[in-house]
Structures are given as structure tokens and as C-alpha cells.
Protein backbone atom coordinates (compact mmCIF):
# COMPACT_ATOMS: atom_id res chain seq x y z
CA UNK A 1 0.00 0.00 0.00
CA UNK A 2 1.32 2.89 -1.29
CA UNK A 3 1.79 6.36 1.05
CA UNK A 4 -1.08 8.74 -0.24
CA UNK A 5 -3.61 5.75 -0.35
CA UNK A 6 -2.74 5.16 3.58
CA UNK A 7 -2.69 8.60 4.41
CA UNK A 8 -6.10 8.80 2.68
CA UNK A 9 -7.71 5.99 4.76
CA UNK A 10 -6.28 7.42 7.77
CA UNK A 11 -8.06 10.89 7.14
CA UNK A 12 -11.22 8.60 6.05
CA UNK A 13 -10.85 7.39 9.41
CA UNK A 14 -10.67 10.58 11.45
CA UNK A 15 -13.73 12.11 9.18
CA UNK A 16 -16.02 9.21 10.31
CA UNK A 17 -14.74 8.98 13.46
CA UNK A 18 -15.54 12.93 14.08
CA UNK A 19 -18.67 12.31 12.62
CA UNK A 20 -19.95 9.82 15.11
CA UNK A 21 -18.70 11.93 17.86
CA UNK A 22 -20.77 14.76 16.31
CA UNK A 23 -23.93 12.70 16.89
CA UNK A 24 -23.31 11.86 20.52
CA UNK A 25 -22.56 15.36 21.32
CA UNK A 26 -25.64 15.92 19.88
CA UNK A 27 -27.75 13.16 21.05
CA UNK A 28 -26.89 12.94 24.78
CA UNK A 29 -26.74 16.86 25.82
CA UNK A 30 -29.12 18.34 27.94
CA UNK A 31 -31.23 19.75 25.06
CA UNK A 32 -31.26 16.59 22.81
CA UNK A 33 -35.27 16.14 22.90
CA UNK A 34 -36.91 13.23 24.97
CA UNK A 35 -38.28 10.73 22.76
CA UNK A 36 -40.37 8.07 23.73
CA UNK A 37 -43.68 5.81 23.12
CA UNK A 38 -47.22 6.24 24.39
CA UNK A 39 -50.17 3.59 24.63
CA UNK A 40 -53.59 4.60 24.54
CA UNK A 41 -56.74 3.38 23.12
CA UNK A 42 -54.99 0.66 21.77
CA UNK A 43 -52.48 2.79 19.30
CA UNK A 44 -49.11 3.38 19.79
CA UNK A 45 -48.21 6.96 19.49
CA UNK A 46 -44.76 8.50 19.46
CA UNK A 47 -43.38 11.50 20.67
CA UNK A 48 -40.95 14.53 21.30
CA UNK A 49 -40.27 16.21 24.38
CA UNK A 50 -38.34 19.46 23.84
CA UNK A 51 -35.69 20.79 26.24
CA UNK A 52 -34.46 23.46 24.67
CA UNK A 53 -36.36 26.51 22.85
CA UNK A 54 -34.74 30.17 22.09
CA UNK A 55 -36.67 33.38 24.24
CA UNK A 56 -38.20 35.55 21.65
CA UNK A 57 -41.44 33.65 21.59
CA UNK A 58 -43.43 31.09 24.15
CA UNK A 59 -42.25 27.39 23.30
CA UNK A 60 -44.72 25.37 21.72
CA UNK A 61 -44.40 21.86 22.97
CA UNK A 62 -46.62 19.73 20.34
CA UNK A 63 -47.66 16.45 20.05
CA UNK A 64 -49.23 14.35 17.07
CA UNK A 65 -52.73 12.84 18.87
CA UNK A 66 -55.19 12.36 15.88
CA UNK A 67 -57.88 10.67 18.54
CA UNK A 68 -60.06 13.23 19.54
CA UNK A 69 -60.95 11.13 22.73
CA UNK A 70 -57.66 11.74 24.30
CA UNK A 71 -57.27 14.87 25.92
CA UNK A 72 -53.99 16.19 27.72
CA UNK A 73 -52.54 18.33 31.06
CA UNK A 74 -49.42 20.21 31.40
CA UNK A 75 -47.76 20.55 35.07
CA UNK A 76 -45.18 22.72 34.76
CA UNK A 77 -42.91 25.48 37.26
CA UNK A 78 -39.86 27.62 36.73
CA UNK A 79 -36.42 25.36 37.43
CA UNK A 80 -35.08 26.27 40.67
CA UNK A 81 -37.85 28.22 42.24
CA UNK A 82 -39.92 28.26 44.85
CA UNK A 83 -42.94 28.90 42.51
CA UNK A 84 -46.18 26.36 43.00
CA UNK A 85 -46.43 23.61 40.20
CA UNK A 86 -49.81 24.93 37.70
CA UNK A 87 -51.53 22.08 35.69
CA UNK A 88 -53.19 23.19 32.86
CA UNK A 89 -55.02 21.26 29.83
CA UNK A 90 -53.47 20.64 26.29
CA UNK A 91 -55.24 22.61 23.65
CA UNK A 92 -56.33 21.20 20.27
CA UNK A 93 -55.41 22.35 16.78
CA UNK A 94 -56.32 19.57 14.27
CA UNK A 95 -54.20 16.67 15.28
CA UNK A 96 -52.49 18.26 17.52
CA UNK A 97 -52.90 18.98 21.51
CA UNK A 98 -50.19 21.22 22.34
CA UNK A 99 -48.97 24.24 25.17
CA UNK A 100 -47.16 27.32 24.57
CA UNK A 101 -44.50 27.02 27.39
CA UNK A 102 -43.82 30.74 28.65
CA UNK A 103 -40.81 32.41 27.45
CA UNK A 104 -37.99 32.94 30.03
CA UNK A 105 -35.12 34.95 30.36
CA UNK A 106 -31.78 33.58 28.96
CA UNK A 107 -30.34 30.41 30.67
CA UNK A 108 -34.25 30.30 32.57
CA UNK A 109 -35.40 26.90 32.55
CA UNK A 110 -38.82 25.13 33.17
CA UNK A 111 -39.62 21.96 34.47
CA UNK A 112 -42.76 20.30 33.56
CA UNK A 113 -44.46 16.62 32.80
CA UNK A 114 -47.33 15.59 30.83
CA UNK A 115 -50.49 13.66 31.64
CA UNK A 116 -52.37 12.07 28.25
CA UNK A 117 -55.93 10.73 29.44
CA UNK A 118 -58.03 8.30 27.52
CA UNK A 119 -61.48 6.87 28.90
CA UNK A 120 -59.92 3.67 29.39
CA UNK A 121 -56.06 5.23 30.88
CA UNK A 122 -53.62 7.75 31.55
CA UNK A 123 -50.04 7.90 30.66
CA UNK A 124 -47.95 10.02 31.86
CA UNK A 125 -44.72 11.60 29.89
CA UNK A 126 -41.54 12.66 31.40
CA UNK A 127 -37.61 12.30 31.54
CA UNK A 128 -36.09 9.10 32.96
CA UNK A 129 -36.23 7.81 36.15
CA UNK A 130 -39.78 9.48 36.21
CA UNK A 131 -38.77 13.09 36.39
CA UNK A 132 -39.80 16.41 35.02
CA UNK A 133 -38.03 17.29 31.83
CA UNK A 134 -36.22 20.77 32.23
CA UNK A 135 -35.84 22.59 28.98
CA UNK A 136 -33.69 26.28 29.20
CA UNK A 137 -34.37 29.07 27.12
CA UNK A 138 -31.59 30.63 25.20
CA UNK A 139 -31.11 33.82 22.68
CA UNK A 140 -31.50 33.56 19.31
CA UNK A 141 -27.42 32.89 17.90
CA UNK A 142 -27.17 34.05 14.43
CA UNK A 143 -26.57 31.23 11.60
CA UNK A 144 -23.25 33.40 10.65
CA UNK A 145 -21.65 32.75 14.09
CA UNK A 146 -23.07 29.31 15.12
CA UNK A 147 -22.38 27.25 12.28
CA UNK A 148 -18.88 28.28 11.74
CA UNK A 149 -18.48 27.32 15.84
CA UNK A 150 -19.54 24.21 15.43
CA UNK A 151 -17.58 23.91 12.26
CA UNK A 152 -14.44 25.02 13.71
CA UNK A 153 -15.03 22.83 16.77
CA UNK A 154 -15.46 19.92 15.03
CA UNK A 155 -12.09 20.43 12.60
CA UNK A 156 -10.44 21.00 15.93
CA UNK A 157 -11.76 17.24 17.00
CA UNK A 158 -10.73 16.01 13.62
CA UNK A 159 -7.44 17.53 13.16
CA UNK A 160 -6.76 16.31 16.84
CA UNK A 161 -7.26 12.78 16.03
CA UNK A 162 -5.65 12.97 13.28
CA UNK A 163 -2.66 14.53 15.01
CA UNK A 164 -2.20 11.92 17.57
CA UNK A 165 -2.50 8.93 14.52
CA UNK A 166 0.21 11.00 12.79
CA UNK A 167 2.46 10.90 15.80
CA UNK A 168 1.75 7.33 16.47
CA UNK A 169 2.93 5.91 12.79
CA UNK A 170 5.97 8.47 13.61
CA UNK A 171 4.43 10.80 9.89
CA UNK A 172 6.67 13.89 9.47
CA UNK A 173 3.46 15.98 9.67
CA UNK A 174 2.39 15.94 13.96
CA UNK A 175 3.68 19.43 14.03
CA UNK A 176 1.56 20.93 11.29
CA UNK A 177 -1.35 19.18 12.26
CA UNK A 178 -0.78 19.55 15.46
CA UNK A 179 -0.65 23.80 15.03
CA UNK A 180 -4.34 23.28 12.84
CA UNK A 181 -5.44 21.49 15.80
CA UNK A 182 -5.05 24.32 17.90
CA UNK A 183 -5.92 26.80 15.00
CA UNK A 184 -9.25 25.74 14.92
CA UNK A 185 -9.50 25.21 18.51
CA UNK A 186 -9.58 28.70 19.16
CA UNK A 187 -10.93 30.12 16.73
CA UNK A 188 -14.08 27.59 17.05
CA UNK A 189 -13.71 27.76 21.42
CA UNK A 190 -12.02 31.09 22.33
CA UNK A 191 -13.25 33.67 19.42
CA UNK A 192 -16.59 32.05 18.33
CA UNK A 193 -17.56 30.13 21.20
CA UNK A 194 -17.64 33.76 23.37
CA UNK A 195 -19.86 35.04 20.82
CA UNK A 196 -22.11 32.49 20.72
CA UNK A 197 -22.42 32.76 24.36
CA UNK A 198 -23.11 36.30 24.56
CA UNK A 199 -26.07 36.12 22.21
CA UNK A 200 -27.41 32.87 23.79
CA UNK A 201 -27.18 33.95 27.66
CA UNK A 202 -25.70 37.42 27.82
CA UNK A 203 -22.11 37.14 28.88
CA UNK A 204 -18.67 36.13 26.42
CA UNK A 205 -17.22 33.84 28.96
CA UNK A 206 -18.59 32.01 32.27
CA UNK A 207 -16.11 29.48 32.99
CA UNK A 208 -12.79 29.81 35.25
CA UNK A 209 -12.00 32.23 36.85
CA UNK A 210 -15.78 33.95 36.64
CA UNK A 211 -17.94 31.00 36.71
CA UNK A 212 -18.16 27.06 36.89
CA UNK A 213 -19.81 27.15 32.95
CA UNK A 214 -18.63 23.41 31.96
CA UNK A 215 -18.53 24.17 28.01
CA UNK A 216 -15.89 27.07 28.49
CA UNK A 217 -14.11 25.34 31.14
CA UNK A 218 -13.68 22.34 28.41
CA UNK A 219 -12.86 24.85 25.98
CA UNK A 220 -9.93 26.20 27.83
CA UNK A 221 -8.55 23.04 28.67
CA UNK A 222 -8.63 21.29 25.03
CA UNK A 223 -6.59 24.64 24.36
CA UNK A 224 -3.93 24.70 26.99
CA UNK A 225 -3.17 20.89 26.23
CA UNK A 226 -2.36 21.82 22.45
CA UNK A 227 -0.96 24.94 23.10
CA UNK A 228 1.63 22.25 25.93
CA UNK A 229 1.70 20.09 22.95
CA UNK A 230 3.36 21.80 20.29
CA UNK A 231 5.32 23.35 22.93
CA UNK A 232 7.20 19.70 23.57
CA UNK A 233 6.76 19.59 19.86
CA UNK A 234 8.84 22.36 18.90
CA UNK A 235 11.49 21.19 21.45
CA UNK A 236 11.56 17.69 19.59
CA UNK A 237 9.43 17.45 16.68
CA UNK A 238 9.49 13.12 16.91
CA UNK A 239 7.72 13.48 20.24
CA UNK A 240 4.88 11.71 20.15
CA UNK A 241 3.31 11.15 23.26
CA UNK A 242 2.16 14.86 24.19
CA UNK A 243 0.10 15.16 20.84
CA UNK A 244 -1.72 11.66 21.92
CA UNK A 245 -1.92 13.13 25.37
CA UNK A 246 -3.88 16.61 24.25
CA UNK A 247 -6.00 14.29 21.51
CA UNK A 248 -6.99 11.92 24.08
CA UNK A 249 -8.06 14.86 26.36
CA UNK A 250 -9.89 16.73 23.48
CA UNK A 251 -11.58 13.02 22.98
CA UNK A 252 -12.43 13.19 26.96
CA UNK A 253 -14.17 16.41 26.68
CA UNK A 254 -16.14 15.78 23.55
CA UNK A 255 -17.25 12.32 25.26
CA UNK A 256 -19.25 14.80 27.97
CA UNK A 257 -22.11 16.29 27.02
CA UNK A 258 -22.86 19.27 25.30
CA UNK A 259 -23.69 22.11 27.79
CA UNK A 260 -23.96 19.72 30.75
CA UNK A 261 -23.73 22.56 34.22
CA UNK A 262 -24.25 25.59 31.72
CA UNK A 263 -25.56 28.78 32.23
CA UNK A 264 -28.83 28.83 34.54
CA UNK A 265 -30.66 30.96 36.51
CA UNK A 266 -30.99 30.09 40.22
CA UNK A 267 -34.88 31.87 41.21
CA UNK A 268 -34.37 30.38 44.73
CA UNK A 269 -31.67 32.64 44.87
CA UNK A 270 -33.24 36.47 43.70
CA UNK A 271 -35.57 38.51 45.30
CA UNK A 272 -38.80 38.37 43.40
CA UNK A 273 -40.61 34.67 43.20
């Protein structure tokens, strides 16, 4: 096997493998909807729970019911309140039943369950472990700044993987890939990521030293282990165990998810309920 086609199938390799890590980032944050299955008058009905909705409008929370006979409550609070749970009923429009959740502040979050009724049963819908599913309001991000972030943070992940292959086969190219990793690492975590921040909850950086935000926290670190990377890089470029080192811990941080301890408001903790 000749040297282009391997270096091909080794970037084929870091591709998919940043693509599967895209879709657990995705799929096991804090926002990824709750999906699940509902009995009732003998149908099966399926369904999406949102947790995440931006605060320029009320959040419609929808779900298909075509049967007319079932009917549908909301019990809902603000997260982290002392506010009294309200249970109101599911309007209808078409086959829909359906509640426009109130719009919060940025990094607000509600709590709230569902109760479907039949005249033969009721089913209740919530998170695992039979909690109330907590969705957070955010501001709008525009399209210009978010999708580059996520594009930049995901050529970080894939130029870190394939940095720590290159050392490993001992390639004559962990330096330069090694100085794209941490190219797009900042650009993606330390220029766009404040942005995105600021429009979404109001503030370009919460994590260390101003706050305990887990995303920029992660963000730092995948940065500081590049950046003490190609520092033992430039001292001897055959090095190869530092680059593994910062790829594994960029690999660590991607493996938790997305926005797990992000920004939230505390109600317990103001003055007004």
C-alpha cells in the first residue's frame, strides 16, 4: 500500500470517526429532545419532548394525537424556584394537543411533565427515572456565528485525532497538524464560542475564573493541552506522546455532554418569586 492511499484511509478514518462523535454530542446533551412511546386506546403513538427553545417567543411543545378522545394536562414550574407547580389542559389544533411554554429569560429553565388521558387510561410523559423534563431558554445565535463554531469545533476534533494517529505511525506531519489542531481550537472555542455565548445567555465567557460554565471550562482546557503540545513539539518534533496526550483529552471532553452545568438561573436565589 502505497503512502497517499494510507494517508487517505487514515483521514477517512478521522472524518467518520468525528462524525460519530458529532452525533453523541448531539444526542446525549441536555437539550437533545426526549423521545419516547405512548399507549392509549390501543395505538401506539410517538413522541418529542423538547428541552431546549430560544426566548423571543413562548415554546410550543406539540404532540401528534389524531384521537379526539384523548385529551392532555401540562404541570409545569420555573427550574429552581420556589414557585407552585400549575396544571393546565393541552389545547387542540387539528391533530395536535399542544402548550405554549412561557418564554424565560436567557439560561431560565422550566420543568414540567405531561399527563395524556383516555377513557380507558392515563399515561404520563416525562424524563427518565420518572422526572420532570427541564428545557432552558436561550437567545436567538445568528446562523453566521453558530455554524462556523460548530464547524471550527469539530475540525479542531478532527485535526486532533488525526494529530495523535500522525504521531503514532511516527508521519513527518504531527507538528503541522498539530498547530491546525489548535488553530481551529480557538478560533471555534475562544473567538466564536464567546460570541455564541453572549447572544445565547448574555455574557462572552462564564467558565474559570468567573464561573463554573462546563462548556468554556472544556474549551480552555482542550486549548492549553495543544498549546503544551506543540510546545514539547517544537522542542523535539518526533515526540509523540504529548500530541496523543492533548487528543486523548480533546476526545475526553467531547465524550461529555454538550452544555452539561451551563448557564442557569438560580430563582431560589433572587428577590422576586
Amino acid at each position: 500500500m502505497n503512502s497517499t492511499l494510507k494517508t487517505t484511509l487514515w483521514w477517512v478514518f478521522a472524518v467518520v470517526f468525528t462524525i460519530v462523535m458529532a452525533r453523541y454530542q448531539k444526542m446525549t446533551g441536555p437539550t437533545y429532545p426526549i423521545s419516547g412511546k405512548a399507549t392509549l386506546n390501543g395505538k401506539v403513538y410517538r413522541y418529542k419532548l423538547i428541552r431546549t427553545a430560544e426566548n423571543d417567543k413562548d415554546a410550543e411543545i406539540a404532540l401528534n394525537i389524531p384521537d379526539t378522545t384523548v385529551k392532555g394536562t401540562i404541570t409545569y414550574k420555573r427550574f429552581k424556584s420556589n414557585d407552585s407547580l400549575a396544571t393546565v389542559p393541552l389545547m387542540r389544533r387539528n391533530d395536535t394537543l399542544y402548550f405554549m411554554m412561557p418564554k424565560q429569560p436567557a439560561a431560565g429553565k422550566m420543568m414540567y411533565e405531561i399527563t395524556l388521558k383516555s377513557p380507558a387510561e392515563d399515561v404520563k410523559l416525562q424524563a427518565k427515572n420518572h422526572e420532570f423534563v427541564v428545557m432552558r431558554f436561550k437567545g436567538p445565535v445568528p446562523l453566521y456565528i453558530l455554524i462556523p463554531h460548530i464547524l471550527f469545533m469539530f475540525l479542531g476534533l478532527l485535526f486532533s485525532s488525526r494529530t495523535a494517529i500522525e504521531a503514532l505511525i511516527k508521519g513527518a506531519r504531527t507538528y503541522k497538524l498539530a498547530i491546525w489542531s489548535l488553530v481551529f481550537l480557538i478560533i471555534g472555542g475562544l473567538i466564536l464560542g464567546p460570541m455564541v455565548q453572549k447572544h445565547a445567555f448574555g455574557a462572552y465567557w462564564t467558565g474559570w475564573p468567573f464561573g463554573h460554565d462546563l462548556t468554556d471550562n472544556k474549551t480552555l482546557i482542550m486549548v492549553l493541552a495543544w498549546v503544551f503540545a506543540i510546545f514539547k513539539l517544537r522542542k523535539d518534533p518526533t515526540n509523540k506522546t504529548w500530541p496523543v496526550v492533548a487528543a486523548v483529552i480533546v476526545l475526553a471532553v467531547y465524550l461529555i455532554p454538550h452544555s452539561v452545568l451551563g448557564s442557569e438561573i438560580d430563582h431560589t436565589k433572587t428577590l422576586k418569586p
